[in-house]
Every structure is written in structure tokens, then in C-alpha cells.
Protein backbone atom coordinates (compact mmCIF):
# COMPACT_ATOMS: atom_id res chain seq x y z
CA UNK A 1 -34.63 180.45 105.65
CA UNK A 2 -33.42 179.45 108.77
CA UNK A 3 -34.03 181.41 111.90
CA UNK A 4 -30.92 182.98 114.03
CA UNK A 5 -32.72 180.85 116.98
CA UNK A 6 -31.75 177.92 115.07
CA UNK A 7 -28.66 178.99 114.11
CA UNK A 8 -27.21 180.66 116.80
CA UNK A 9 -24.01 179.02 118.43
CA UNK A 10 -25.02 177.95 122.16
CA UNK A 11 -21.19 177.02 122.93
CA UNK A 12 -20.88 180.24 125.12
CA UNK A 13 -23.86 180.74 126.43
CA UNK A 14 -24.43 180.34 130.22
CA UNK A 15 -25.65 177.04 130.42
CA UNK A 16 -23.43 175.30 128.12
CA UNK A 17 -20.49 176.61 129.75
CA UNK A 18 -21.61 175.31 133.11
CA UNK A 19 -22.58 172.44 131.78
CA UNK A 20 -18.62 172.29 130.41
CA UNK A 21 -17.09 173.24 133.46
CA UNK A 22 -19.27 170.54 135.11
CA UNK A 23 -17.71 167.75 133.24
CA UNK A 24 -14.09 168.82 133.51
CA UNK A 25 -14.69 169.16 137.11
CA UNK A 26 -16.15 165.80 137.20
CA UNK A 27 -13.04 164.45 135.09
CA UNK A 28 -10.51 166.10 137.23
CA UNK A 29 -12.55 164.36 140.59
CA UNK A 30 -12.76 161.21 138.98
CA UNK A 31 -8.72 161.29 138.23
CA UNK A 32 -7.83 162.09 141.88
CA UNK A 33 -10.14 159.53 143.05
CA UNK A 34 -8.85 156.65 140.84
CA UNK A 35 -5.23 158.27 141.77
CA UNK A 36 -5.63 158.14 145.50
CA UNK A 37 -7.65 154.47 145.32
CA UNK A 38 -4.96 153.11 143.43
CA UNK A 39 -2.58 154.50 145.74
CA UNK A 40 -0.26 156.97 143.52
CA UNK A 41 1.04 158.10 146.99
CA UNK A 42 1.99 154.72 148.27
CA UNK A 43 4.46 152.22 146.18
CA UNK A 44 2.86 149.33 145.13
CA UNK A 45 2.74 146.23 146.74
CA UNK A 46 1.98 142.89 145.62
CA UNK A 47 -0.65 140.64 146.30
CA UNK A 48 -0.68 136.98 148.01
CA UNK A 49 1.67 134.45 146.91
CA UNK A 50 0.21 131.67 144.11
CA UNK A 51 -1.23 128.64 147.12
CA UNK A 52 -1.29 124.73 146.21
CA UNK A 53 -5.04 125.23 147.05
CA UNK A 54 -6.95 128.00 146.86
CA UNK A 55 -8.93 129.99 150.02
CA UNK A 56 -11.89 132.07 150.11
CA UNK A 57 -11.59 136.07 150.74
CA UNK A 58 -11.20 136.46 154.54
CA UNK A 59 -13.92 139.08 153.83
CA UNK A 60 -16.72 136.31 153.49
CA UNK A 61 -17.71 135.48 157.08
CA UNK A 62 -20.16 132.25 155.69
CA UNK A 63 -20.16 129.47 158.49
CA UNK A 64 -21.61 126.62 159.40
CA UNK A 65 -23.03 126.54 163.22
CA UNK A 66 -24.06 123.59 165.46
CA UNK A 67 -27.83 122.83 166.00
CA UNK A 68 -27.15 122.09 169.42
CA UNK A 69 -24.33 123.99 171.29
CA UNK A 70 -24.90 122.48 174.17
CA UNK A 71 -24.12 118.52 173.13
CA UNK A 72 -21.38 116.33 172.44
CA UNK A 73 -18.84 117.40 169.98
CA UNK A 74 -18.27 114.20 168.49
CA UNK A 75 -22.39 113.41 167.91
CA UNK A 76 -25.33 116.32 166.43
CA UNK A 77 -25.21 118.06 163.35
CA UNK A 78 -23.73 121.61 161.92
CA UNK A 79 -25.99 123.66 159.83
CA UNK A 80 -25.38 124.70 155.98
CA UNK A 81 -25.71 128.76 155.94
CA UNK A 82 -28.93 128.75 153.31
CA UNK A 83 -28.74 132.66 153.58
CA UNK A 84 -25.14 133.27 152.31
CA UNK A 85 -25.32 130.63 149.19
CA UNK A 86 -25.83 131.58 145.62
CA UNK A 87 -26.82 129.66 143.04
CA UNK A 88 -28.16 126.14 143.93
CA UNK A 89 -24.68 124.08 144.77
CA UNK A 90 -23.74 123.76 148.43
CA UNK A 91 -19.69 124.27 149.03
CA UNK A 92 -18.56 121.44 149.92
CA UNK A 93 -16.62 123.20 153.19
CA UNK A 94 -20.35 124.25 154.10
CA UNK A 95 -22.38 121.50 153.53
CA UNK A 96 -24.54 120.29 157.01
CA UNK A 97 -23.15 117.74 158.68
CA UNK A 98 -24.62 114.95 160.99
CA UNK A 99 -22.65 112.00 162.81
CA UNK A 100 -23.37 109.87 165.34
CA UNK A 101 -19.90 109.25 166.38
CA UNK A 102 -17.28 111.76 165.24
CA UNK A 103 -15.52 111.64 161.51
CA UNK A 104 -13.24 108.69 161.23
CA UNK A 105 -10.16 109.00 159.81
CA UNK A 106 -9.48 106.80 157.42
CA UNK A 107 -6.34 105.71 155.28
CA UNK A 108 -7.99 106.06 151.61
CA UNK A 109 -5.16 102.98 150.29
CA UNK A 110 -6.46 100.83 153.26
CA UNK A 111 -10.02 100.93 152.72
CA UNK A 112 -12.12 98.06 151.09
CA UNK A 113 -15.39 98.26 149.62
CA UNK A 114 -17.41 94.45 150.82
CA UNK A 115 -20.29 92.86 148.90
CA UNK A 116 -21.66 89.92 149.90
CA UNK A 117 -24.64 88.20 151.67
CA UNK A 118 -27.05 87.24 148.69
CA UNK A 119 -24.76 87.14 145.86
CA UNK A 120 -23.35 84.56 143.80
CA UNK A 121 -19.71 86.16 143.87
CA UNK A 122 -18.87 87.86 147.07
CA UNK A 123 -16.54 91.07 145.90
CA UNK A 124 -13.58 93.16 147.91
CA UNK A 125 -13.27 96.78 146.18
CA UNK A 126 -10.67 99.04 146.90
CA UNK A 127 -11.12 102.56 146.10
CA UNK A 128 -8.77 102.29 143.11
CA UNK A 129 -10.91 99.22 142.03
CA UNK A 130 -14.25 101.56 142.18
CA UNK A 131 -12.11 104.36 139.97
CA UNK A 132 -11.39 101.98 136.90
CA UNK A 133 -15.39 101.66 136.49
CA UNK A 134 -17.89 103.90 134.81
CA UNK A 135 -18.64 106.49 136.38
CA UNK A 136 -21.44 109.11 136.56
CA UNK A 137 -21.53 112.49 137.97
CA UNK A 138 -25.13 114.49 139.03
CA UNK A 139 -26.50 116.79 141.11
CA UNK A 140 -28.47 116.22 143.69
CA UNK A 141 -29.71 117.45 147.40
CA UNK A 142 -29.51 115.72 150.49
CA UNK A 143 -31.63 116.49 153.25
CA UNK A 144 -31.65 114.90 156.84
CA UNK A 145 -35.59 113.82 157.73
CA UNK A 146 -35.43 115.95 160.69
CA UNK A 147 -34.88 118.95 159.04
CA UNK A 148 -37.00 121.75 160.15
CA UNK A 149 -38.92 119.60 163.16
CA UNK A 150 -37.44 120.46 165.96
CA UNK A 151 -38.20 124.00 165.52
CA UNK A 152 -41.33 123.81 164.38
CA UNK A 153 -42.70 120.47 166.58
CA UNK A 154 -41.22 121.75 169.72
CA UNK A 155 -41.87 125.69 169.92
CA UNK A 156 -38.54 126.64 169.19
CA UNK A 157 -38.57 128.23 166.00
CA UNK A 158 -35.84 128.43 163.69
CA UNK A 159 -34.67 132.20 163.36
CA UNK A 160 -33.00 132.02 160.58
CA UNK A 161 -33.24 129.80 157.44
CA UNK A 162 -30.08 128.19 158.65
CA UNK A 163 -31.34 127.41 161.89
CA UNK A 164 -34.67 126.55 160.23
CA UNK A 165 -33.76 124.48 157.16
CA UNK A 166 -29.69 124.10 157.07
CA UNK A 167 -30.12 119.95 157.59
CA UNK A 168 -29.91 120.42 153.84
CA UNK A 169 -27.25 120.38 151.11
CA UNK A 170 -27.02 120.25 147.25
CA UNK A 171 -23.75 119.06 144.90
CA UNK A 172 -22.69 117.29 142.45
CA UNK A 173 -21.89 113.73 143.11
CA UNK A 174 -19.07 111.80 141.51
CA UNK A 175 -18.98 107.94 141.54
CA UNK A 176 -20.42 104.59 140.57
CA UNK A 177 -23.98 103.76 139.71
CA UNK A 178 -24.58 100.79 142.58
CA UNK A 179 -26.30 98.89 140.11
CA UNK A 180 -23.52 98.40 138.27
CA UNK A 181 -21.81 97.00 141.26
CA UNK A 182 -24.69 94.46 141.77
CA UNK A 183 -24.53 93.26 138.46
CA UNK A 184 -20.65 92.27 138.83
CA UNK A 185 -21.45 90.22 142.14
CA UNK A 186 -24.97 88.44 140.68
CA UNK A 187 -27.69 89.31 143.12
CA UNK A 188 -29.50 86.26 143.94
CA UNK A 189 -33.36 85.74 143.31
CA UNK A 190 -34.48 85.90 146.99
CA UNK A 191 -32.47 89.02 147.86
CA UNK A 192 -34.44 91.88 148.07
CA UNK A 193 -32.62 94.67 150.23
CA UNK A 194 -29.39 95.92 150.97
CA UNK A 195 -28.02 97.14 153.73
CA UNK A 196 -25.66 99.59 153.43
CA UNK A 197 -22.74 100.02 156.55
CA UNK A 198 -20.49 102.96 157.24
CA UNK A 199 -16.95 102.75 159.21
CA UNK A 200 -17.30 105.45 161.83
CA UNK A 201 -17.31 104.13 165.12
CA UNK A 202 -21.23 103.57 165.58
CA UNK A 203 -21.09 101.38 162.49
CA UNK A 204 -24.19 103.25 161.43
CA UNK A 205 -26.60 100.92 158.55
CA UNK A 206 -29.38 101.31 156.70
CA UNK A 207 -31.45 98.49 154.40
CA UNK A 208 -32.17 100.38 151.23
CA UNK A 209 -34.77 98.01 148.78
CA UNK A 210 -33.11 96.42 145.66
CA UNK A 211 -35.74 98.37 143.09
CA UNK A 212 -33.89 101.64 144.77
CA UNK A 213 -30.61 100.49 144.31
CA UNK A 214 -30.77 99.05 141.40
CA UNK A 215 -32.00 102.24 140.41
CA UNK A 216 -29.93 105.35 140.55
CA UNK A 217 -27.96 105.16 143.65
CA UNK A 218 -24.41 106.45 143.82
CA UNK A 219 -21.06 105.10 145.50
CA UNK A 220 -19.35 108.18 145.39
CA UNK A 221 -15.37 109.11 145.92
CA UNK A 222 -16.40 112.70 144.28
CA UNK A 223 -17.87 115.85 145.54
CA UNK A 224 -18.02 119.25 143.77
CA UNK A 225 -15.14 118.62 141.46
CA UNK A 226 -13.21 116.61 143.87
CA UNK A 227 -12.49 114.37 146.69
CA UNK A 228 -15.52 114.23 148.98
CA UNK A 229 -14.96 115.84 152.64
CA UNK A 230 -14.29 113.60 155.45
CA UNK A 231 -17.20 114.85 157.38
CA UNK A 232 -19.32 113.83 154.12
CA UNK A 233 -18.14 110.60 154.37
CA UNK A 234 -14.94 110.08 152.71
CA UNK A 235 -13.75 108.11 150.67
CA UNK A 236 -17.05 106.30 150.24
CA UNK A 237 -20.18 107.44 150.83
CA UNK A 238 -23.68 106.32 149.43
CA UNK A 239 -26.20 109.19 147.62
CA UNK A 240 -29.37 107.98 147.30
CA UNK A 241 -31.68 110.47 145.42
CA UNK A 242 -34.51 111.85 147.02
CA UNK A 243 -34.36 110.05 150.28
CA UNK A 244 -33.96 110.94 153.88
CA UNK A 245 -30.17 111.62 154.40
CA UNK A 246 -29.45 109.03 157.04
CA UNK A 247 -29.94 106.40 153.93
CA UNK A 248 -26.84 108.19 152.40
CA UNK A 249 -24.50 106.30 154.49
CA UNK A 250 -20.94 107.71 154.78
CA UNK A 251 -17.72 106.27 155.32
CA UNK A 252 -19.12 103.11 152.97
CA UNK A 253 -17.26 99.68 153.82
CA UNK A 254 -19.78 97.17 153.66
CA UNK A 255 -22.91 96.22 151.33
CA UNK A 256 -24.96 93.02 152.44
CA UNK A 257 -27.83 91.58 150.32
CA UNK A 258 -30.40 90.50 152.21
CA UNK A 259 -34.16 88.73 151.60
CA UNK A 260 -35.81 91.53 154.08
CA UNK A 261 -34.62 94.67 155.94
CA UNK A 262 -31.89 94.40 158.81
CA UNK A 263 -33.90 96.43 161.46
CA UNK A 264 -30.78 97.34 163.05
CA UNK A 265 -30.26 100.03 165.85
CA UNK A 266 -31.49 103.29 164.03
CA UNK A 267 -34.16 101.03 161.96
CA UNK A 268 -35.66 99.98 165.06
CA UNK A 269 -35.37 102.65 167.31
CA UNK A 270 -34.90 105.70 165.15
CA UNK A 271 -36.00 107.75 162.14
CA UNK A 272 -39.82 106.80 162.75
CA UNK A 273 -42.78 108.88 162.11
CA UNK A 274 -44.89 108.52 165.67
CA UNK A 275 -48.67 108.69 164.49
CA UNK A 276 -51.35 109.79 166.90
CA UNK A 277 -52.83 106.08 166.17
CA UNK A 278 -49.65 105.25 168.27
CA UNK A 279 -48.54 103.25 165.35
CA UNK A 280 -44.82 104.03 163.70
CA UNK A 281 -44.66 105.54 160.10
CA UNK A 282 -41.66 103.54 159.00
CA UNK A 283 -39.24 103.40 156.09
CA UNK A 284 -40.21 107.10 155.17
CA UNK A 285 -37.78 107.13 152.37
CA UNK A 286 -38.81 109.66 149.95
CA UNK A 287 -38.90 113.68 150.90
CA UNK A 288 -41.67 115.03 150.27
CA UNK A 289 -41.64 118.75 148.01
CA UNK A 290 -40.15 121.65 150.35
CA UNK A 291 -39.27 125.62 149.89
CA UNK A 292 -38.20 128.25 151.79
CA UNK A 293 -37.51 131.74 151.41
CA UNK A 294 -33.70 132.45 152.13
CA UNK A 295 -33.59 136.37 151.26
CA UNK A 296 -35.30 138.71 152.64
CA UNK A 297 -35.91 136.12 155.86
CA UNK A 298 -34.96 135.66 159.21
CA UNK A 299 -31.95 137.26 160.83
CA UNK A 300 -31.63 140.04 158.42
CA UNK A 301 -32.76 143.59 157.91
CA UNK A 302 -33.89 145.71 154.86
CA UNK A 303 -33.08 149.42 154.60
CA UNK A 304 -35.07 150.79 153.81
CA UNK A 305 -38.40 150.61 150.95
CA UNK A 306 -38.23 150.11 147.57
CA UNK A 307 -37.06 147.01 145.45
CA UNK A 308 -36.14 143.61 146.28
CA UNK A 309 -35.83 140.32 145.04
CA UNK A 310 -37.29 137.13 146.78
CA UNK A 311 -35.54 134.31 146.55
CA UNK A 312 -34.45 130.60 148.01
CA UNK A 313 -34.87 126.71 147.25
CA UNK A 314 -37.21 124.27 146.83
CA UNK A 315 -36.67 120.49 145.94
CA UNK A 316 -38.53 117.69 145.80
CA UNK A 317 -37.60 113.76 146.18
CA UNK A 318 -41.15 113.09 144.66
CA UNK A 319 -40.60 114.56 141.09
CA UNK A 320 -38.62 117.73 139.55
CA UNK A 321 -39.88 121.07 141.17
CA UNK A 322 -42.88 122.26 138.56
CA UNK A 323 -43.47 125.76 140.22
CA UNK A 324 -43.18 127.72 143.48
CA UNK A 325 -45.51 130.15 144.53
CA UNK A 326 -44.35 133.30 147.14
CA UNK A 327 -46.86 134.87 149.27
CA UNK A 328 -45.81 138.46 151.13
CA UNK A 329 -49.09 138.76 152.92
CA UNK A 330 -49.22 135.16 155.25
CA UNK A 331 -50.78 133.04 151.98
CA UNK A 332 -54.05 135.08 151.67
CA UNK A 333 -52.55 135.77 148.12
CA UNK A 334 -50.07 133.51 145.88
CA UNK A 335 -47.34 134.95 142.82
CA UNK A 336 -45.31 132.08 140.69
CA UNK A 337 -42.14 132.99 141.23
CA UNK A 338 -39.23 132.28 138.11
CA UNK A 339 -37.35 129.28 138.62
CA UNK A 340 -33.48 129.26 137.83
CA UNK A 341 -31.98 126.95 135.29
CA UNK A 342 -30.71 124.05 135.48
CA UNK A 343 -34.22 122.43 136.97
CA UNK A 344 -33.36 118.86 137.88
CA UNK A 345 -35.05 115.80 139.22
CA UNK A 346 -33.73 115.18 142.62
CA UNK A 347 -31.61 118.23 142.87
CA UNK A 348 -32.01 122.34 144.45
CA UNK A 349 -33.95 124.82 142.33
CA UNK A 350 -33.68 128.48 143.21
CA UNK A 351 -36.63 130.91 142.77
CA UNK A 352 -37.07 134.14 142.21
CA UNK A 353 -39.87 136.97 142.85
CA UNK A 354 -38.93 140.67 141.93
CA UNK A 355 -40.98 142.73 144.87
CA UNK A 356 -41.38 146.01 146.10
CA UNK A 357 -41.86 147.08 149.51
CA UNK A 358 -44.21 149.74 150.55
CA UNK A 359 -42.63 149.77 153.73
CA UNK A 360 -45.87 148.20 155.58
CA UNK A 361 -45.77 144.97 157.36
CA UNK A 362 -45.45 141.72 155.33
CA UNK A 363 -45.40 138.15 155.95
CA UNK A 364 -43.08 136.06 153.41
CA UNK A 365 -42.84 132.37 152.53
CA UNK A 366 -43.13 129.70 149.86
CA UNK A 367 -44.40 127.09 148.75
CA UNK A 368 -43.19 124.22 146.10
CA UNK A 369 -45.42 122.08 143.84
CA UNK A 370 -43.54 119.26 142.19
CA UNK A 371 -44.24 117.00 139.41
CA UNK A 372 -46.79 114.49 140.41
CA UNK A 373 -48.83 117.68 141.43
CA UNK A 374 -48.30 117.44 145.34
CA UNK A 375 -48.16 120.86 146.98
CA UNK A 376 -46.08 121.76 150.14
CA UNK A 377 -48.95 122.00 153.09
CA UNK A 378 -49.08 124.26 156.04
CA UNK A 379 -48.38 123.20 159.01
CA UNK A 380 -51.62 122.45 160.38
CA UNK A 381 -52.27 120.57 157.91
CA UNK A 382 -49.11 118.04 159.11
CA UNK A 383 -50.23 118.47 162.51
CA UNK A 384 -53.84 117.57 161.82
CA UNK A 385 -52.72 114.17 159.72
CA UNK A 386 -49.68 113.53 161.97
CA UNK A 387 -50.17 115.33 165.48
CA UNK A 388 -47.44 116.83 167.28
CA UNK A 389 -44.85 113.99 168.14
CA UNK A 390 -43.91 113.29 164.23
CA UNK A 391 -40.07 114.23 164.43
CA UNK A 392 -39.35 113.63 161.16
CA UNK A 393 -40.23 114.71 157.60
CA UNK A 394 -41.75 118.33 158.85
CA UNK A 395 -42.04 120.15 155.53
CA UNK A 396 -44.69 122.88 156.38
CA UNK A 397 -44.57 126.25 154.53
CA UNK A 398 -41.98 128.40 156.36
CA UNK A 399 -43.08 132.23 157.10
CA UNK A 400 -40.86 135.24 157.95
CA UNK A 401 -42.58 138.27 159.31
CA UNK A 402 -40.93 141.78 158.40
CA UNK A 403 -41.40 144.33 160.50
CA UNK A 404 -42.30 148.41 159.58
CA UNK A 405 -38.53 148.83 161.03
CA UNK A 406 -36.73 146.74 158.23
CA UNK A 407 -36.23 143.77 160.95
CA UNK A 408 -37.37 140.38 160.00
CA UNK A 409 -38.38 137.34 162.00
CA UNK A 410 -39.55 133.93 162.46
CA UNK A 411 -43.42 134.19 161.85
């Protein structure tokens, strides 16, 4: 037999009816406050008109600054905001920037495309010529050498991983493979480079070797989906994966073949590695495996303890990114972080470290291992092979201290 306990009707007893009066109390509060948010007071208005092309919220505040404030506007460079991104590809409105003489504005129908030099048929391209041709589209990074040396060479540290790291982009590039350009024109046996030209008023070149171009090198009219941005080079620009960005020469309007490199202005004078020997590094092509931590870093401030997730990029122009490893106590201890699909060759991966703060002080960076097994050094480790007048290819492990306050900082 069943007890009255178990039987006994609990709809009017104390707690059940509070527990009633709760809900519709809750229901009724949750009606006026959908009723007042959606404005039952107020007629409704409508939204923005339909736009031939389409705007981000005026909430999003995302920008792009200037390395150096203080120079010429038509020279430097502008700095992708690493912080605000998502995902691993770089909007194509907030993608770095660095010219040495202003963007040139140029008359897409006008422009030509010139091969010559060592060829056996010298070719004119317009950009409707390129168009007709196969074409490939990939994602990949492009990183200026100098990214991250000035504030780490010359005591001015980056506070932020835009000021620290924002020489650096990542999209998906539309074009043609220049091998299959090289092919049409019949490269002859003694060339072995090619230099590559751009149209902005400094006539900027670089001599890339024929085994690279022949390679996987892209003449691209296509960024993110469409056009690419006249600061990025349009309508011709070169990508070349995994190397130094000034080899991905914008504004494109002339390829010579050559039997050895041009040692123009930059080649000469420029984008050299100064050893302590007193001898130049040069033609440092390839960049090497990098990281840093984009959230919680620099700049920013946490609320409070309690959950977080770390997170940023790392790429490689060695070999696809094979694991990253975050440290929140200055690298006396090491956690593999989760890398976020899609993991490409040549292009940004995003990691990922679930953490919880105890509210004590902690000391945050990364560190990338690619492929071929190299692993992203300190920085006195750079300074002890290189010394301290190495401008270029700086790609020490990047620390950010935060503070018992929430407040975090350049380490």
C-alpha cells in the first residue's frame, strides 16, 4: 500500500505555490521586458536602406594605426589590429600596409603585365589577358621581415600585439600560378632569377630565384573574394608563400628574367640581416615559425578571475604549424594548446588554451613549432646568434605580463 506521504497532492502546499507564483512572475517580467525592448510604446521604424556594398556595424571600432606617427604620410607602414580579428583571415580593409612611395592610382584597362629579359618570346599581359588563364585561389600570410624588430631591437616594446606583430596579414589569394606564365614566354637555359617590378613611384623590385617561382608563386587580381585593395597592390600584385613581404611586390608591371640577381636599391642597401661578424645576412627569404598571444595580451584588461581562453596565431614559411605551446608563468612550464582547422602550409593558424585565472600574477606567451621540427627561440637566443643590430626577421617568443589588477602589459 502506498503511503499518504506518497500520495499526498503537493500542488497547494507552500512551496509549490511559491514556486508557481515565481514563474508567472517571471513570465509576466519577461513579457514587459521583450514589450518595452521591442518598443510596443514607440511605432516601428525601419532599418537602413539595401547599399550596392555592404559596411561594417558602426559599433565595431577595429582600425588600423601607423607604426610611426611621426613620418611621412606617403612612406611607413599601418598596422593590422591582431587583437580584434577572429578566425585566421585578415579583412582585406585591415590588412598592414607598407609603401615606400604612396598607393598609385592606376587605370585597371591601362595596365600591362611585361615579361621579358631571358625568354624566347617576350609577352605584354593585360589584366583581362591574366583573367582568361587558370587560375588558383589559397590562403596564405604575408608578413613584412621587420615585423616585431623595432620594438624588440630598439627598447621600445610593442604594447599591444598590433603594435608588436601587426606587419602581418593572412587571405586568400586569387590569381595565376607564375609558372604558368613562364612556361608561355620559354625561359631560357641561363636565366636563373626574376626580378619582379611594381608601378608606384619608387619603382620598388625584387629578384626572386626561378626554383621559387616556378614554384608556387601567385600573380594575383583577387583578394578575399574580390578585387585586391589598392594599398595591397592593385590590380597586380605578386604573393610569394612564406617569404619576407617586400618580395610580394605590388602594383606588378614588369617581370625580367635574368642569369643572377638585380641588386637593385632595396637589394643592396636594404632588407639585410647585419651580423656581429660585420658581414650582411642576405636574401633572407623564408620566415622563420612565429606565435603570439593576441587575447588576453597587451592593451587589455580582465575582470575579474575565473575562466578564459588563450588564443592568437602562429605561422610558419618553413613548413605547416605542427603545434604551439602557451606558457602563463614566463616559460618555466609549457601546455599544447588546440589548433583551429583549416591548418595550412604557408597560411595563419589560430590556437587555443582554455585557462583559469587565480587572480595571481601571470606571464603569457607562445611559442610555434612547425614541420621540419624548428621551434620559435627566445630572444636571447636571436641576440646571442645575431647581436643587437639584426633589423629584420626578429621572431622571439612574445610575453605579456598580467597584473593582480586585471591590467596587462608588454613583459
Amino acid at each position: 500500500m502506498e503511503s499518504n506521504e506518497d500520495t499526498q497532492d503537493h500542488s497547494s502546499t507552500p512551496s509549490s505555490f511559491s514556486r508557481r507564483r515565481f514563474l508567472a512572475s517571471a513570465t509576466t517580467l519577461g513579457a514587459l521586458a521583450v514589450e518595452t525592448a521591442l518598443g510596443a510604446e514607440t511605432p516601428h521604424e525601419l532599418g537602413a536602406p539595401l547599399r550596392p556594398y555592404g559596411e561594417r556595424s558602426p559599433f565595431e571600432k577595429a582600425m588600423r594605426v601607423r607604426s610611426d606617427p611621426t613620418g611621412p604620410v606617403q612612406a611607413g607602414s599601418v598596422l593590422t589590429p591582431l587583437q580584434d580579428l577572429y578566425g585566421i583571415i585578415t579583412p582585406s580593409s585591415l590588412h598592414f600596409e607598407r609603401n615606400h612611395a604612396g598607393v598609385p592610382d592606376i587605370d585597371p584597362d591601362k595596365h600591362e603585365l611585361l615579361i621579358h629579359g631571358l625568354v624566347d618570346r617576350p609577352l605584354v599581359l593585360t589584366l583581362a589577358d591574366l583573367k582568361r588563364l587558370s587560375s588558383v585561389s589559397r590562403i596564405l600570410f604575408i608578413e613584412c621581415p621587420g615585423n616585431g624588430s623595432r620594438t624588440d631591437y630598439r627598447g621600445k616594446p610593442g604594447l599591444t600585439p598590433q603594435t608588436s606583430a601587426g606587419l602581418l596579414g593572412c587571405c586568400e589569394w586569387s590569381g595565376v600560378l607564375l609558372s604558368t606564365l613562364l612556361r608561355e614566354v620559354g625561359v631560357k637555359p641561363e636565366g636563373r632569377w626574376v626580378v619582379a617590378e611594381g608601378a608606384d613611384a619608387s619603382r620598388l623590385a625584387r629578384s626572386i630565384p626561378l626554383e621559387k617561382a616556378m614554384d608556387d608563386v601567385i600573380v594575383a587580381y583577387g583578394q578575399n573574394g574580390e578585387a585586391v585593395r589598392p594599398e595591397q597592390g592593385y590590380p597586380l600584385r605578386l604573393v610569394v608563400p612564406g617569404w619576407e613581404g617586400n618580395t610580394n611586390v605590388k602594383w606588378l608591371h614588369r617581370l625580367q628574367l635574368t642569369d643572377q640577381p638585380a641588386m637593385g636599391r632595396v637589394e643592396a642597401s636594404s632588407y639585410t640581416v647585419l651580423l656581429p661578424s660585420g658581414k650582411a645576412w642576405q636574401f633572407t627569404f623564408v620566415m622563420d615559425a612565429k606565435s603570439i598571444v593576441t587575447r588576453p595580451a597587451g592593451g587589455q584588461q580582465l575582470s575579474s578571475p575565473g575562466p578564459y581562453e588563450i588564443t592568437g596565431f602562429a605561422w610558419s614559411g618553413r613548413a605547416r604549424v605542427a603545434a604551439v605551446e602557451v606558457s602563463t608563468d614566463g616559460g618555466k612550464r609549457w601546455q599544447k594548446a588546440e589548433l583551429q582547422e583549416p591548418n595550412q602550409t604557408y597560411a595563419l593558424v589560430r590556437f587555443r588554451l582554455p585557462w583559469t585565472w587565480d587572480g595571481s600574477e601571470a606571464v603569457i606567451g607562445s611559442r610555434c613549432i612547425d614541420e621540419t621540427g624548428y621551434t620559435q627561440p627566445e630572444r636571447e637566443e636571436i641576440i646571442a646568434a645575431r647581436g643587437t643590430h639584426a633589423p629584420f626577421h626578429y621572431n622571439g617568443v612574445k610575453w605579456w605580463r598580467l597584473h593582480t589588477n586585471g591590467e596587462l602589459t608588454y613583459a
